[in-house]
C-alpha atoms as a PDB file:
ATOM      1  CA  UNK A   1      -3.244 -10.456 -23.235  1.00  0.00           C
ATOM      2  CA  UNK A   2      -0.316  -7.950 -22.300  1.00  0.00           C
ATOM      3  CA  UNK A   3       0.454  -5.374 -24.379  1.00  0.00           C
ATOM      4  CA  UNK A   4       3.619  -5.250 -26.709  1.00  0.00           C
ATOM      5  CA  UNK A   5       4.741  -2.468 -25.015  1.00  0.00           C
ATOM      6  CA  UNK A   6       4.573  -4.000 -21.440  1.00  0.00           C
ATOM      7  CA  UNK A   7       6.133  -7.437 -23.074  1.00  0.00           C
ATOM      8  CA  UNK A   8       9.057  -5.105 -24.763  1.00  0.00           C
ATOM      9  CA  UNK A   9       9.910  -3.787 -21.147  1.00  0.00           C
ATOM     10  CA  UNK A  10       9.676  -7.475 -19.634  1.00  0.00           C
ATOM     11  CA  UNK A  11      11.408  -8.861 -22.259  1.00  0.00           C
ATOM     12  CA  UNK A  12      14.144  -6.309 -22.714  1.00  0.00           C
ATOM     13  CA  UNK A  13      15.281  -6.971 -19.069  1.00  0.00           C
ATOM     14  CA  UNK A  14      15.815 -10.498 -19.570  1.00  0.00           C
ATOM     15  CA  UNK A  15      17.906 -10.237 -22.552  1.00  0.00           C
ATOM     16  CA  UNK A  16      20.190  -7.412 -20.755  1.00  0.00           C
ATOM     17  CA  UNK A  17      20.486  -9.406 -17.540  1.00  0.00           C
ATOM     18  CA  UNK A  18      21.116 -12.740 -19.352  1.00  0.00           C
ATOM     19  CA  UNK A  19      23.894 -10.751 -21.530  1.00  0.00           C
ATOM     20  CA  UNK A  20      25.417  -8.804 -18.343  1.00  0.00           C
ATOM     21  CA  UNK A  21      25.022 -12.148 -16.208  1.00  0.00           C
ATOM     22  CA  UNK A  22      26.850 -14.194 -19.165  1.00  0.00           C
ATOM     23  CA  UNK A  23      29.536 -11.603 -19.461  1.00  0.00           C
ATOM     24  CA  UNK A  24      30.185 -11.855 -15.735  1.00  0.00           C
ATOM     25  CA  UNK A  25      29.994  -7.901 -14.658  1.00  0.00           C
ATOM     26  CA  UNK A  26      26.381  -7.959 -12.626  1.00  0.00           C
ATOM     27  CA  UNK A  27      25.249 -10.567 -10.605  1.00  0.00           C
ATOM     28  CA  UNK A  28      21.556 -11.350 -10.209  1.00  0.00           C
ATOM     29  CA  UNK A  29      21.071  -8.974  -7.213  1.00  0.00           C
ATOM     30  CA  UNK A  30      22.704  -5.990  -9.463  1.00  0.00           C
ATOM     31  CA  UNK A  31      26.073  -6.093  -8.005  1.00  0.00           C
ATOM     32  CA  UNK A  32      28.858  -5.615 -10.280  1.00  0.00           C
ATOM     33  CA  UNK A  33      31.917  -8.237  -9.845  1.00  0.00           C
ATOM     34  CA  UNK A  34      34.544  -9.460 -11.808  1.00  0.00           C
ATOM     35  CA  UNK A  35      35.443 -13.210 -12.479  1.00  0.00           C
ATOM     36  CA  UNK A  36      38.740 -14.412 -11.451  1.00  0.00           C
ATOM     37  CA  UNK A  37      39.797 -14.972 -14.869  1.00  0.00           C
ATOM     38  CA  UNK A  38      39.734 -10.864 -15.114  1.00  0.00           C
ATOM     39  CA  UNK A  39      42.004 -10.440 -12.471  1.00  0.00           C
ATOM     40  CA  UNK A  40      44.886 -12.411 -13.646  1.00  0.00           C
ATOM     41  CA  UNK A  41      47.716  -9.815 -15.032  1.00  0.00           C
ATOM     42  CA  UNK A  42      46.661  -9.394 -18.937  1.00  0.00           C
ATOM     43  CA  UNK A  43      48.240  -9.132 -21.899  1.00  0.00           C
ATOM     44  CA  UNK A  44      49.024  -5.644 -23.004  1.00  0.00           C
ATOM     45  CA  UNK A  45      46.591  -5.482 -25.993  1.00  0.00           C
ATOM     46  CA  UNK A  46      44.081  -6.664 -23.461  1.00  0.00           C
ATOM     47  CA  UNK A  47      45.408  -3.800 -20.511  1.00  0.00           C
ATOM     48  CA  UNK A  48      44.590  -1.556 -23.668  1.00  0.00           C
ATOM     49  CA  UNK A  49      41.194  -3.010 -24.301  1.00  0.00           C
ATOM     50  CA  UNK A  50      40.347  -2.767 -20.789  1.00  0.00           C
ATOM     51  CA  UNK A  51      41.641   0.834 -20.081  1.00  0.00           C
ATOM     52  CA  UNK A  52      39.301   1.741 -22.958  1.00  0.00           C
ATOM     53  CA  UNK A  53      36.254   0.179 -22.006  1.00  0.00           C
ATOM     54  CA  UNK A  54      36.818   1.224 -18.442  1.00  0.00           C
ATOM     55  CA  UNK A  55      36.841   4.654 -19.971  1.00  0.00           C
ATOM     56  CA  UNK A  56      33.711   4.370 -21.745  1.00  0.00           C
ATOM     57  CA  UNK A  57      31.956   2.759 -18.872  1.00  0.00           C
ATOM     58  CA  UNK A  58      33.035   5.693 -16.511  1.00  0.00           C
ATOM     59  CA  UNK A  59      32.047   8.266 -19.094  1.00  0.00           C
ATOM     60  CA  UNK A  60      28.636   6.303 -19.178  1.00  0.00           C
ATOM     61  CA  UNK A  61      28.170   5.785 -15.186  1.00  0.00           C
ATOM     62  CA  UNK A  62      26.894   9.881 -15.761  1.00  0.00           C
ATOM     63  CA  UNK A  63      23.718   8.260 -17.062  1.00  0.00           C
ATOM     64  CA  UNK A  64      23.385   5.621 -13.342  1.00  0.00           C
ATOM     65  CA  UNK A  65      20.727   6.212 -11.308  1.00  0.00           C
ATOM     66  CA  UNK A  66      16.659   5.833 -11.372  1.00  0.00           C
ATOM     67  CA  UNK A  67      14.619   6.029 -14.083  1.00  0.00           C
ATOM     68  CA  UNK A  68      11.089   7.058 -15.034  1.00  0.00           C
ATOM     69  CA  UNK A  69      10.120   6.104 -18.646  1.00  0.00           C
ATOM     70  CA  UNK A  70       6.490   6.668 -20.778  1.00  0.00           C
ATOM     71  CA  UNK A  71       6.089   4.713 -23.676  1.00  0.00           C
ATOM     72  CA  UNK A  72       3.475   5.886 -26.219  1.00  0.00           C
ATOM     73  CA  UNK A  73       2.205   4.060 -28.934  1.00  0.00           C
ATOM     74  CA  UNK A  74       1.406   5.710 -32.448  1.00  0.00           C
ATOM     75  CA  UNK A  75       0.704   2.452 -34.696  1.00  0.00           C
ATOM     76  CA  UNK A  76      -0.904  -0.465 -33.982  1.00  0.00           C
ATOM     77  CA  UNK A  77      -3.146  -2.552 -31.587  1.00  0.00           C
ATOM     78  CA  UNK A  78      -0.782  -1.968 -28.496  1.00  0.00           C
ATOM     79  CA  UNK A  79      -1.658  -0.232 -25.404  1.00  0.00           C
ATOM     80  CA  UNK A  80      -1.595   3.751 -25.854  1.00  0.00           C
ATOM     81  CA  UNK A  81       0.658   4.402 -23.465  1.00  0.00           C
ATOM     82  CA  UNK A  82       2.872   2.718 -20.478  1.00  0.00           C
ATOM     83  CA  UNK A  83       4.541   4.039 -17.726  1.00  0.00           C
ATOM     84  CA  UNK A  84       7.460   1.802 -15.823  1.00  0.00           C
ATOM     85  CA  UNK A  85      10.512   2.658 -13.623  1.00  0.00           C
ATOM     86  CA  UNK A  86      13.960   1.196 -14.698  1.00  0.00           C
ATOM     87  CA  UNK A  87      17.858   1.671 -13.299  1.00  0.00           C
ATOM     88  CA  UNK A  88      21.064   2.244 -15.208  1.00  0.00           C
ATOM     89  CA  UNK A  89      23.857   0.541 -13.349  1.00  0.00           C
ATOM     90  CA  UNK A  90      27.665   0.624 -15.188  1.00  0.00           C
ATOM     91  CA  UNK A  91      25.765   1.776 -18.074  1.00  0.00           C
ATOM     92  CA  UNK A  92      23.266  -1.070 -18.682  1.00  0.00           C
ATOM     93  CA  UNK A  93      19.574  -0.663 -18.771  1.00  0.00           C
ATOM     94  CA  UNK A  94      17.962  -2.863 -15.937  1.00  0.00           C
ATOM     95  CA  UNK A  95      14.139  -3.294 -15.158  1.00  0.00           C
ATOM     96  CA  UNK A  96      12.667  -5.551 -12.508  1.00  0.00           C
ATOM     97  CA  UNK A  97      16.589  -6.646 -11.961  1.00  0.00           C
ATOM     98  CA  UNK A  98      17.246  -7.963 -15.089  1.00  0.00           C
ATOM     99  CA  UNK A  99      19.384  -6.248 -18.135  1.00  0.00           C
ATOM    100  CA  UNK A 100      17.650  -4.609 -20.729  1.00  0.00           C
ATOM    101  CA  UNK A 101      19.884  -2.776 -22.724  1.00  0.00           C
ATOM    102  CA  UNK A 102      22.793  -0.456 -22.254  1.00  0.00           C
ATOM    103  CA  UNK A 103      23.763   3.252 -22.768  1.00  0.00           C
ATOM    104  CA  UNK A 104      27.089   4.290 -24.642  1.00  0.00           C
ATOM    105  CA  UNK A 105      29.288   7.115 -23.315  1.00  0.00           C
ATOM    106  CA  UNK A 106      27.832   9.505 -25.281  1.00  0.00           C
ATOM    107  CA  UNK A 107      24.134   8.823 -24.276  1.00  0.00           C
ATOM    108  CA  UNK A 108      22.866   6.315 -27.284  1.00  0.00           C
ATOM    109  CA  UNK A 109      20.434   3.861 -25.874  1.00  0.00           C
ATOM    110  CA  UNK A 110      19.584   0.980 -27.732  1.00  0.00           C
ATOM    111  CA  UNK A 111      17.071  -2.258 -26.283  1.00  0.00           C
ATOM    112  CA  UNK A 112      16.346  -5.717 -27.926  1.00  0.00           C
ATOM    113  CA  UNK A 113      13.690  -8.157 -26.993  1.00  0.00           C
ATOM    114  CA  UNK A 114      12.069 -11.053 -27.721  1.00  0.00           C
ATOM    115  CA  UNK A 115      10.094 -13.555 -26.334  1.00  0.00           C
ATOM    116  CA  UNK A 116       7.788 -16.324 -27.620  1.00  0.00           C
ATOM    117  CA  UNK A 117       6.269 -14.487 -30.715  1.00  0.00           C
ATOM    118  CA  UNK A 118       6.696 -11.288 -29.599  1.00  0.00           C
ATOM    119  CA  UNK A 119       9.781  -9.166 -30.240  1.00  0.00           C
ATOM    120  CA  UNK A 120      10.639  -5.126 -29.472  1.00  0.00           C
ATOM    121  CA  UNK A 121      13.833  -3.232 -30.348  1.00  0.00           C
ATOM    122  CA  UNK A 122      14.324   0.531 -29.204  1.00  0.00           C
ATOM    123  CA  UNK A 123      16.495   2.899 -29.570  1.00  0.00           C
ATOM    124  CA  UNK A 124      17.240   6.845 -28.649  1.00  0.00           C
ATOM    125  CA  UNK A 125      19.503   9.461 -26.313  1.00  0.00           C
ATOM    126  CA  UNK A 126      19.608  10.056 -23.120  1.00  0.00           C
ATOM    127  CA  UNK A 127      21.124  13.889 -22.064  1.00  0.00           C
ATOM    128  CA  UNK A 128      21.787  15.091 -18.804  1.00  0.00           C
ATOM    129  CA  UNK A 129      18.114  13.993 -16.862  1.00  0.00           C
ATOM    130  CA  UNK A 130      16.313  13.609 -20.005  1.00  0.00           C
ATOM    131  CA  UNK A 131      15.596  10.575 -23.107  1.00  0.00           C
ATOM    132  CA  UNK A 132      13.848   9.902 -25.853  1.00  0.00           C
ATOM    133  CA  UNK A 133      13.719   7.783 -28.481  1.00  0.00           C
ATOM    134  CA  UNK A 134      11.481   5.156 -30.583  1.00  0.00           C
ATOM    135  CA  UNK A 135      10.595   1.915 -30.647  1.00  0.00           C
ATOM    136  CA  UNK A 136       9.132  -0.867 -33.052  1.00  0.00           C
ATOM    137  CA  UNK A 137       7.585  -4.627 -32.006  1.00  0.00           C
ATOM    138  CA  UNK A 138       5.973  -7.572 -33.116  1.00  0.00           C
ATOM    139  CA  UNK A 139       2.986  -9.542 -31.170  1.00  0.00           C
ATOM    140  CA  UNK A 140       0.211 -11.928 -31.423  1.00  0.00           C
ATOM    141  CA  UNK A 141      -1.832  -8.212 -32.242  1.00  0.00           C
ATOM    142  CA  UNK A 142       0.018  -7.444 -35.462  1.00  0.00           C
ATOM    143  CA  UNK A 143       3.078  -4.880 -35.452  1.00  0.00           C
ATOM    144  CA  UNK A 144       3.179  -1.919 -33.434  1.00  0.00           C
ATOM    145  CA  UNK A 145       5.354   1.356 -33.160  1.00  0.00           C
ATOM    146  CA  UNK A 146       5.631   4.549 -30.890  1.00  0.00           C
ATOM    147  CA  UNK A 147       7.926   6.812 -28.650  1.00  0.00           C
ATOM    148  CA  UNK A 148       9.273   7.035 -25.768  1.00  0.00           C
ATOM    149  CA  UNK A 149      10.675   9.820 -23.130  1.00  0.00           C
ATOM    150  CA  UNK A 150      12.654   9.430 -20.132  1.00  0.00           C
ATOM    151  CA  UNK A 151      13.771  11.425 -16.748  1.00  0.00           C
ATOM    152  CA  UNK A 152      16.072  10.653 -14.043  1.00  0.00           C
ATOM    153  CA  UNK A 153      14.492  10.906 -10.577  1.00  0.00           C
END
């Protein structure tokens, strides 16, 4: 049976890709588009909305690029450690093409997963070419918990 950790990573890039797919900003090949409905003239509160978010997601694009990340495990019947590769694009977290999570401007990560009975969420800061952070899940094995550390190639 995989480990939690290796089901957290799997699962976490389904849920981001399904939420950046749904919101209509990367397509399933990682290409970032925007529906026609966003490119009718908004509403001022909207331009405002927009010009904001636009702003965060530019301040966040300093985090784009390749990915190396370690997970370690400290508690539970999980794998000691796990080693995987994932890509920031327009400041969401994306392994194996799929969304996993996203970055904010100012370098907070946070991930969510679940799938079947097993469930991850992790969280931490990314700086410059460097991360780290924790992380907590649920599996068939009981509950498990550990760290994790990242570097941009």
């Amino acid at each position: 049976m995989k480990s939690i950790a290796l089901s957290m990573m799997v699962l976490v890039g389904a849920l981001v890709t399904t939420d950046a797919l749904a919101q209509g900003y990367i397509n399933q090949d990682g290409r970032e588009f925007r529906s026609r409905r966003d490119a009718v003239s908004p509403s001022r509160s909207n331009r405002e909305v927009q010009r904001r978010s636009a702003r965060d997601a530019y301040a966040a694009r300093g985090f784009d690029g390749s990915w190396s990340v370690a997970i370690n495990t400290r508690s539970g019947a999980c794998d000691p450690s796990y080693r995987f590769g994932v890509q920031i694009i327009n400041n969401r977290v994306v392994y194996e093409g799929r969304a996993a999570g996203q970055v904010s401007s100012g370098g907070g990560v946070s991930v969510a997963i679940a799938q079947g009975d097993q469930q991850a969420n992790g969280s931490g800061r990314l700086s410059g070419t460097r991360g780290s952070g924790v992380w907590r899940g649920y599996g068939s094995r009981g509950s498990c918990a550990g760290t994790w550390v990242a570097q941009r190639h």
